[in-house]
C-alpha atoms as a PDB file:
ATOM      1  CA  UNK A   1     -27.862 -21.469 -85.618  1.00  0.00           C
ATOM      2  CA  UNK A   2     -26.324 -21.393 -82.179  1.00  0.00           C
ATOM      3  CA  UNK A   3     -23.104 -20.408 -83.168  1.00  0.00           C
ATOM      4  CA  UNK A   4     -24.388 -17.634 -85.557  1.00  0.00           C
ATOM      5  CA  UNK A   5     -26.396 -16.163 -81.905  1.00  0.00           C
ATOM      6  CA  UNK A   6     -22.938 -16.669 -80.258  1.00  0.00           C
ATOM      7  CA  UNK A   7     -20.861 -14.741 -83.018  1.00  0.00           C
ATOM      8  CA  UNK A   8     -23.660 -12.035 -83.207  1.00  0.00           C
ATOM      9  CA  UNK A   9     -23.485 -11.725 -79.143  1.00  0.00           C
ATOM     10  CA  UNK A  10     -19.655 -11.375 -79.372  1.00  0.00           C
ATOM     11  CA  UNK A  11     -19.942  -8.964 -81.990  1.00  0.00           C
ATOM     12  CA  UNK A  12     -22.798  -6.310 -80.411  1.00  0.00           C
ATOM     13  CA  UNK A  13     -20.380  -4.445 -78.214  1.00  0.00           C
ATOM     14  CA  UNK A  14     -17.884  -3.771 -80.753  1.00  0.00           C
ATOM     15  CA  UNK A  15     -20.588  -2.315 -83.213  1.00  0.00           C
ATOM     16  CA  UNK A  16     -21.902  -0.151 -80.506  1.00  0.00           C
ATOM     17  CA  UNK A  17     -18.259   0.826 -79.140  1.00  0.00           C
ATOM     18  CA  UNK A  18     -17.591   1.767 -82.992  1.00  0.00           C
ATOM     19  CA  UNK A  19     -21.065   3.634 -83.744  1.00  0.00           C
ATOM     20  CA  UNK A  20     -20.186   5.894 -80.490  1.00  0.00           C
ATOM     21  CA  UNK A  21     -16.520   6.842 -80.852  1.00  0.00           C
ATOM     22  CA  UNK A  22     -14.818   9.001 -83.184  1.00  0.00           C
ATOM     23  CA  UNK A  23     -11.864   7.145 -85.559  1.00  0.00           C
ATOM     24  CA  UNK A  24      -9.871  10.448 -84.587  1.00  0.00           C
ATOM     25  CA  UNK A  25      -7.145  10.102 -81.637  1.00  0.00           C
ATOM     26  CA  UNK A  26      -5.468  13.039 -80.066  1.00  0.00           C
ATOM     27  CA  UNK A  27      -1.714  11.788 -79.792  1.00  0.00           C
ATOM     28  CA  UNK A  28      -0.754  15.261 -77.609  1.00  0.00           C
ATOM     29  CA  UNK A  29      -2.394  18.778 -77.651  1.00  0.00           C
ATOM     30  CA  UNK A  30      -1.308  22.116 -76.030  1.00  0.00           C
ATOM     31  CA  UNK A  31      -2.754  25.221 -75.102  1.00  0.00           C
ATOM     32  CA  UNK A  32      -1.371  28.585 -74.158  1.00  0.00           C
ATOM     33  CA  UNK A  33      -2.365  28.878 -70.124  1.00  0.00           C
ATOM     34  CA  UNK A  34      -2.270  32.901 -70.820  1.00  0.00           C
ATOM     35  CA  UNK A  35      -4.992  32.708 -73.545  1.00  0.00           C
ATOM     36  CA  UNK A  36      -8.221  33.569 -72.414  1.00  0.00           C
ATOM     37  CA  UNK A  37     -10.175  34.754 -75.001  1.00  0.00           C
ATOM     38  CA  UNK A  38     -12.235  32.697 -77.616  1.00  0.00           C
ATOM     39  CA  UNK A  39     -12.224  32.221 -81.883  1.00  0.00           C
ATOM     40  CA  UNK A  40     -15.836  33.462 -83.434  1.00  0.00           C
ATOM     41  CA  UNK A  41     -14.322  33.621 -86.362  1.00  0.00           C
ATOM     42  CA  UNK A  42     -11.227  32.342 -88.551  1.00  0.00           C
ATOM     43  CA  UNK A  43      -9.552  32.183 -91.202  1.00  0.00           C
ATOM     44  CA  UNK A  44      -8.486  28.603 -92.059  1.00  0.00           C
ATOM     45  CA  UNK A  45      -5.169  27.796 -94.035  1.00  0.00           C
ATOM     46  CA  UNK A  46      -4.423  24.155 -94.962  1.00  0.00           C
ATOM     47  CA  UNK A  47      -0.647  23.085 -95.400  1.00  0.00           C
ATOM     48  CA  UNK A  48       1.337  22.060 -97.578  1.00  0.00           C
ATOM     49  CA  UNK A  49       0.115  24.915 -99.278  1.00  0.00           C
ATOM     50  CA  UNK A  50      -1.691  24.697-103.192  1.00  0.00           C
ATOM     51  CA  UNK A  51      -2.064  21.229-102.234  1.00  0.00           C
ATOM     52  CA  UNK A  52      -5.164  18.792-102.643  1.00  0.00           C
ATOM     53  CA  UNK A  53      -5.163  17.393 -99.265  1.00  0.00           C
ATOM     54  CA  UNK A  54      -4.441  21.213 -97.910  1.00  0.00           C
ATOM     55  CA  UNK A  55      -7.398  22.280 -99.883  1.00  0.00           C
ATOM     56  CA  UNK A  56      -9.523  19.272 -98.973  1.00  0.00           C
ATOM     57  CA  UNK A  57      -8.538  19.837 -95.032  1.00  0.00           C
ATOM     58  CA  UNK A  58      -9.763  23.431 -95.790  1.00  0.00           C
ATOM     59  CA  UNK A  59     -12.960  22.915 -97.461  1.00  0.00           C
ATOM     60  CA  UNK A  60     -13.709  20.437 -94.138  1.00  0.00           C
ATOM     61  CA  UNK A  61     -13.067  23.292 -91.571  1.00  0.00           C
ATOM     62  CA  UNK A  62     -14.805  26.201 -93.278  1.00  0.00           C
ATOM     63  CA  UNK A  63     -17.939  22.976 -94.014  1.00  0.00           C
ATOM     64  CA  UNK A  64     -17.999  22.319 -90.065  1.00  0.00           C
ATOM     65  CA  UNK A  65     -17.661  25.351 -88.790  1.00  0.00           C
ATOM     66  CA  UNK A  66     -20.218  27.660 -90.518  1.00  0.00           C
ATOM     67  CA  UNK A  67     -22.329  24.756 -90.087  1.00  0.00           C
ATOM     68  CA  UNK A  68     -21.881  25.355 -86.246  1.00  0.00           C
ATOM     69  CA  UNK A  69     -22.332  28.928 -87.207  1.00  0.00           C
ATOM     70  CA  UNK A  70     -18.759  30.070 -87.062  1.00  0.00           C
ATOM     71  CA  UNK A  71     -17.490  32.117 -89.692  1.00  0.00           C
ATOM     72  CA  UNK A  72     -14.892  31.113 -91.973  1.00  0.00           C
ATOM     73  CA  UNK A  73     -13.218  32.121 -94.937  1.00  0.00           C
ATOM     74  CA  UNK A  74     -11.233  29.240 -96.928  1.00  0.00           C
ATOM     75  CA  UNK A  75      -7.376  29.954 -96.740  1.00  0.00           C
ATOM     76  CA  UNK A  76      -6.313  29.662-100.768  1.00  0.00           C
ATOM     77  CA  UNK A  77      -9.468  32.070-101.973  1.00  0.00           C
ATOM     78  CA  UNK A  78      -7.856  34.957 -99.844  1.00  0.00           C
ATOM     79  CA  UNK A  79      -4.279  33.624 -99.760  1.00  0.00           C
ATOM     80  CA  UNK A  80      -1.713  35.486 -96.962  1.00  0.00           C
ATOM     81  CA  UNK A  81       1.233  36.857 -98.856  1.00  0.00           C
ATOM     82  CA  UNK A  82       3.433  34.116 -97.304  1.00  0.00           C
ATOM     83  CA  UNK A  83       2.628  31.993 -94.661  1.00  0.00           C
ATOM     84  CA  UNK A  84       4.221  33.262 -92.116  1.00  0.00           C
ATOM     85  CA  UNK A  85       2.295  33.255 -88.552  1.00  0.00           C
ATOM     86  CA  UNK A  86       1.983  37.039 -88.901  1.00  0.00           C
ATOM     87  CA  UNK A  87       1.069  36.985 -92.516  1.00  0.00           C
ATOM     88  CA  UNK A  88      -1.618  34.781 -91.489  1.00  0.00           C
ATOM     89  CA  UNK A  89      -2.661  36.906 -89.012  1.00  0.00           C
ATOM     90  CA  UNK A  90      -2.935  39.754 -90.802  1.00  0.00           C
ATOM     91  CA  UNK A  91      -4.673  38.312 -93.603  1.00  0.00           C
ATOM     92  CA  UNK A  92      -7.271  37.210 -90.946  1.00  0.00           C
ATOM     93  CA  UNK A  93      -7.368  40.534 -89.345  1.00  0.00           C
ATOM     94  CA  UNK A  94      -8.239  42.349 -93.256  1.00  0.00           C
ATOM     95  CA  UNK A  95     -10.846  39.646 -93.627  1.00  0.00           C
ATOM     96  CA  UNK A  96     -12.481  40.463 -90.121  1.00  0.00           C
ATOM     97  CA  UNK A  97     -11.593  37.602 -88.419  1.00  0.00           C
ATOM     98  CA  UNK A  98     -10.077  36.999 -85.101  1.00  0.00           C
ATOM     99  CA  UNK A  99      -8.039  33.385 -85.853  1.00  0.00           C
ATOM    100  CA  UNK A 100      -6.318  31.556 -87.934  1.00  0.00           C
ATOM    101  CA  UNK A 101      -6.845  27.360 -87.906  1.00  0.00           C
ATOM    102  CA  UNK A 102      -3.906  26.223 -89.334  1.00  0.00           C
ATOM    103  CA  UNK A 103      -3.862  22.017 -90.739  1.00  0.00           C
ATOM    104  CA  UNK A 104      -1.199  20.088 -91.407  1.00  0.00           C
ATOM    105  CA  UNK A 105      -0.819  17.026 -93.329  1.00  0.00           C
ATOM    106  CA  UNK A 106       1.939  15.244 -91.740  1.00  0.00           C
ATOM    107  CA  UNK A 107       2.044  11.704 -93.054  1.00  0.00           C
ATOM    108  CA  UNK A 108       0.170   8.293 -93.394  1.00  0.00           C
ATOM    109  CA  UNK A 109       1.573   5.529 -90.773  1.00  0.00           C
ATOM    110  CA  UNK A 110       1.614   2.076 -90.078  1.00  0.00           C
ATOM    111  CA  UNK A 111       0.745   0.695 -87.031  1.00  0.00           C
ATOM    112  CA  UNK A 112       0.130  -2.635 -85.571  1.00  0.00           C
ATOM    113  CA  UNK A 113      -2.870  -2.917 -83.939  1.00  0.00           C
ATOM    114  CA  UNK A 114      -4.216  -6.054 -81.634  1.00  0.00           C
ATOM    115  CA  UNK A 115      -7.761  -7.528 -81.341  1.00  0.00           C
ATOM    116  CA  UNK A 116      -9.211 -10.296 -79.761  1.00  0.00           C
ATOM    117  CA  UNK A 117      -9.562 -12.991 -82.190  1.00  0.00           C
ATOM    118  CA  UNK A 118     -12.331 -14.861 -79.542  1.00  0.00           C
ATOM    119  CA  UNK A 119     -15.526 -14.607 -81.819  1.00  0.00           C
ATOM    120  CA  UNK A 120     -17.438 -16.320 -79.039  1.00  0.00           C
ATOM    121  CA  UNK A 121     -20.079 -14.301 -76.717  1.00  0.00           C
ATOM    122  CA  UNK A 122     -18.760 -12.373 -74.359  1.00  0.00           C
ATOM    123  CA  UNK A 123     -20.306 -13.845 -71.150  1.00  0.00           C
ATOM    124  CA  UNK A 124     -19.102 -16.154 -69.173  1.00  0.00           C
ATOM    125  CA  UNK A 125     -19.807 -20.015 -70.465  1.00  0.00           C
ATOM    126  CA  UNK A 126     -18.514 -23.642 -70.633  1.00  0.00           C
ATOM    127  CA  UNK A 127     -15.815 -22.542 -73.556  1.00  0.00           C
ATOM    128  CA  UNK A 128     -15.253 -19.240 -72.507  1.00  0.00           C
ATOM    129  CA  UNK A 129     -11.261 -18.470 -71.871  1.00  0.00           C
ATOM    130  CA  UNK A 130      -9.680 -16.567 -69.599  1.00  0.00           C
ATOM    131  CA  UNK A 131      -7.239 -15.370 -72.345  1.00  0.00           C
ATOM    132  CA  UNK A 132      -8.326 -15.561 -75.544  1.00  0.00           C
ATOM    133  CA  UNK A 133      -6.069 -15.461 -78.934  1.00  0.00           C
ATOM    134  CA  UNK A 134      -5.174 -12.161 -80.698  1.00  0.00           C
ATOM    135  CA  UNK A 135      -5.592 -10.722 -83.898  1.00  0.00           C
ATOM    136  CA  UNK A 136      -2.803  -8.956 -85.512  1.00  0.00           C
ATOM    137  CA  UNK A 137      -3.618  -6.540 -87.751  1.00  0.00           C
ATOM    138  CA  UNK A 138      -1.140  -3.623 -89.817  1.00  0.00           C
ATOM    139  CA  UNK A 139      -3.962  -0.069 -90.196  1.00  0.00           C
ATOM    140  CA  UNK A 140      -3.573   2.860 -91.850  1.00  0.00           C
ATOM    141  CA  UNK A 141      -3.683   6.222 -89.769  1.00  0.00           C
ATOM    142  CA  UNK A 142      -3.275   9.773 -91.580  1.00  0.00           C
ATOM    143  CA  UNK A 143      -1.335  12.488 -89.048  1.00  0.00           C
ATOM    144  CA  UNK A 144      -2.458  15.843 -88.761  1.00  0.00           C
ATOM    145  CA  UNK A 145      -0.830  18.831 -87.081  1.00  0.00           C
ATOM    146  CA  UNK A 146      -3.617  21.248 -86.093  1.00  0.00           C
ATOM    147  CA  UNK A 147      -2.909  24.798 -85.033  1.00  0.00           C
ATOM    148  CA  UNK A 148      -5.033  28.140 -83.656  1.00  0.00           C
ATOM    149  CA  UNK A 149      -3.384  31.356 -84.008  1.00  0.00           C
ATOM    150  CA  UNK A 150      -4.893  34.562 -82.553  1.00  0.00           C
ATOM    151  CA  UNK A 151      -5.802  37.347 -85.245  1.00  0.00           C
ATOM    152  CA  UNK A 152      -4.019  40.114 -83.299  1.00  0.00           C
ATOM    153  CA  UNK A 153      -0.159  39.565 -84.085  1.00  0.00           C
ATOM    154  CA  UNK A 154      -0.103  35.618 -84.801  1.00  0.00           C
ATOM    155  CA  UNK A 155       0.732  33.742 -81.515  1.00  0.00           C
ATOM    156  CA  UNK A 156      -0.303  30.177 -81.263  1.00  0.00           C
ATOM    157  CA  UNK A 157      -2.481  29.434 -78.384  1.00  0.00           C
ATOM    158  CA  UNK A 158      -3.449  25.926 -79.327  1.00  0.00           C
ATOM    159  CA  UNK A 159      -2.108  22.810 -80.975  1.00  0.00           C
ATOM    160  CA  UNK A 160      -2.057  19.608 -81.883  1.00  0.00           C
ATOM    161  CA  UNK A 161      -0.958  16.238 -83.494  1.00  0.00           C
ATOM    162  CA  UNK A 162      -3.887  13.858 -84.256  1.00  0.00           C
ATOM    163  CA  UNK A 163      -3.981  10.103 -86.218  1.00  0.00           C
ATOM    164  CA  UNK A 164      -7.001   9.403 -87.456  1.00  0.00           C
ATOM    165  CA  UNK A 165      -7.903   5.751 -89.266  1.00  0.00           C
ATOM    166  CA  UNK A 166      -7.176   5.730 -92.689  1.00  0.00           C
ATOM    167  CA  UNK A 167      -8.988   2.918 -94.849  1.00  0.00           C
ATOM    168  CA  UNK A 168     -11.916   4.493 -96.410  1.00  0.00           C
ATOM    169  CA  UNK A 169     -12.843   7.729 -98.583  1.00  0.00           C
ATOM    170  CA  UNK A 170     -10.384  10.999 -97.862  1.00  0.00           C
ATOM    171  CA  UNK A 171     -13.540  12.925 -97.119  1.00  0.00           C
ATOM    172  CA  UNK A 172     -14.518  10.198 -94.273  1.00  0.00           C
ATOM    173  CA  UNK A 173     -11.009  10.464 -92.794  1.00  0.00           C
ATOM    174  CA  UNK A 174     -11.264  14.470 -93.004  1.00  0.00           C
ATOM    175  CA  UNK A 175     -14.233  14.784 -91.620  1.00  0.00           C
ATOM    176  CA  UNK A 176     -13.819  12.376 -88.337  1.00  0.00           C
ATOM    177  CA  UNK A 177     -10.998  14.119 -88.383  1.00  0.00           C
ATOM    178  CA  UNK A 178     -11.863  17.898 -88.435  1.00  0.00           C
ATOM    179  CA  UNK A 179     -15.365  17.042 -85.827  1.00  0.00           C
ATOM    180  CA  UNK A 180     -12.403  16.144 -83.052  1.00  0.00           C
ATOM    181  CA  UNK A 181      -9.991  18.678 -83.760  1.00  0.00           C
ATOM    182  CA  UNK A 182     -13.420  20.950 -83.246  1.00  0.00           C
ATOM    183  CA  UNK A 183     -14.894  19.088 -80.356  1.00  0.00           C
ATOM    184  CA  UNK A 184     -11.292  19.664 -78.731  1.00  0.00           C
ATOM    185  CA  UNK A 185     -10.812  23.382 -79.182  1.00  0.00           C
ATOM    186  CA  UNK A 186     -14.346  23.985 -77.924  1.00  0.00           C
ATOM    187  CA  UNK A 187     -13.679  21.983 -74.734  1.00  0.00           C
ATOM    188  CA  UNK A 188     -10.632  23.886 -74.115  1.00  0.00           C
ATOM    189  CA  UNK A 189     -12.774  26.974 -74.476  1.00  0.00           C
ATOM    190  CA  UNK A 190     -10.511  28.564 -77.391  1.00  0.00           C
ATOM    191  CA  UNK A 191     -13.004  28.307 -79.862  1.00  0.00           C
ATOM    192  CA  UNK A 192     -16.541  29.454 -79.798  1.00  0.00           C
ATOM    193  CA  UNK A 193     -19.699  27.111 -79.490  1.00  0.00           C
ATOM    194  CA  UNK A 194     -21.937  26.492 -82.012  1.00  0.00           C
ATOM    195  CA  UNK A 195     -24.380  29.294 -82.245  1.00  0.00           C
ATOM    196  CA  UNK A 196     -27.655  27.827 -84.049  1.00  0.00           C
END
């Protein structure tokens, strides 16, 4: 019974860290320093093109963002005769928006992560070590390229490359990942806020 208290003791901060953080990481993001204007509404164009995971990256933006109250029209229901920047942007402009979100499916990766392997409480105690064993494990992580173009004549203003963990449904992975990419352009003021 003791050592049941102990593991769950040593286990309560990692369930908390997990329940408040995202399983999306930024790996490197841009913005254009002239760009001062914001998105309020965009067209959003998943890549490869005519693909399922395009399509399924698609579906997420256009879910999250009229949910914030952002207009959005799904890419491959109003495709851009080529998809060219400006072809994009012109598409969005006929449609009556003023962006284009552009994602990316890059690849899935392998990566070795480490973990402590201690599973005893945290706090200091008798059998408490200063450096306890590691954990080795090999995860999953799907890359994204994620890109805002402004509606005018197609210029990115904002990008970037994102790994988000794998193991699990698509539509989990798609949607931590899409809430970041989100989260990120509103903090960098190139998207609108949520208007509810």
């Amino acid at each position: 019974m003791k050592r049941l208290a102990s593991v769950l003791c040593s286990l309560l901060p990692v369930v908390l860290l997990m329940a408040g953080c995202s399983n999306t990481s930024i790996r490197g993001h841009w913005k254009d320093p002239g760009f001062s204007s914001q998105a309020h509404s965009v067209l959003v164009v998943g890549l490869p093109p005519n693909s399922m995971i395009g399509n399924m990256c698609t579906d997420e933006f256009v879910r999250q963002l009229t949910g914030r109250g952002i207009p959005a029209t799904a890419g491959y229901s109003a495709p851009p005769s080529g998809y060219s920047r400006a072809a994009m942007a012109a598409k969005a402009r006929e449609l009556g928006h003023d962006g284009v979100v552009v994602c990316r499916y890059l690849e899935r990766k392998q990566r070795l992560d480490v973990y402590p392997a201690d599973d005893r409480s945290m706090f200091f105690d008798r059998g408490w070590e200063l450096w306890p064993p590691n954990e080795y494990v090999e995860n999953e992580y799907d890359v994204f390229r994620t890109v805002l173009l402004e509606g005018a004549g197609g210029r990115a203003v904002w990008s970037a490359v994102s790994e988000t963990f794998a193991p699990g449904s698509e539509q989990k992975v798609l949607k931590s990942y899409v809430k970041a990419m989100l989260k990120e352009m509103e903090k960098d003021s190139v998207l609108a806020k949520p208007r509810h």
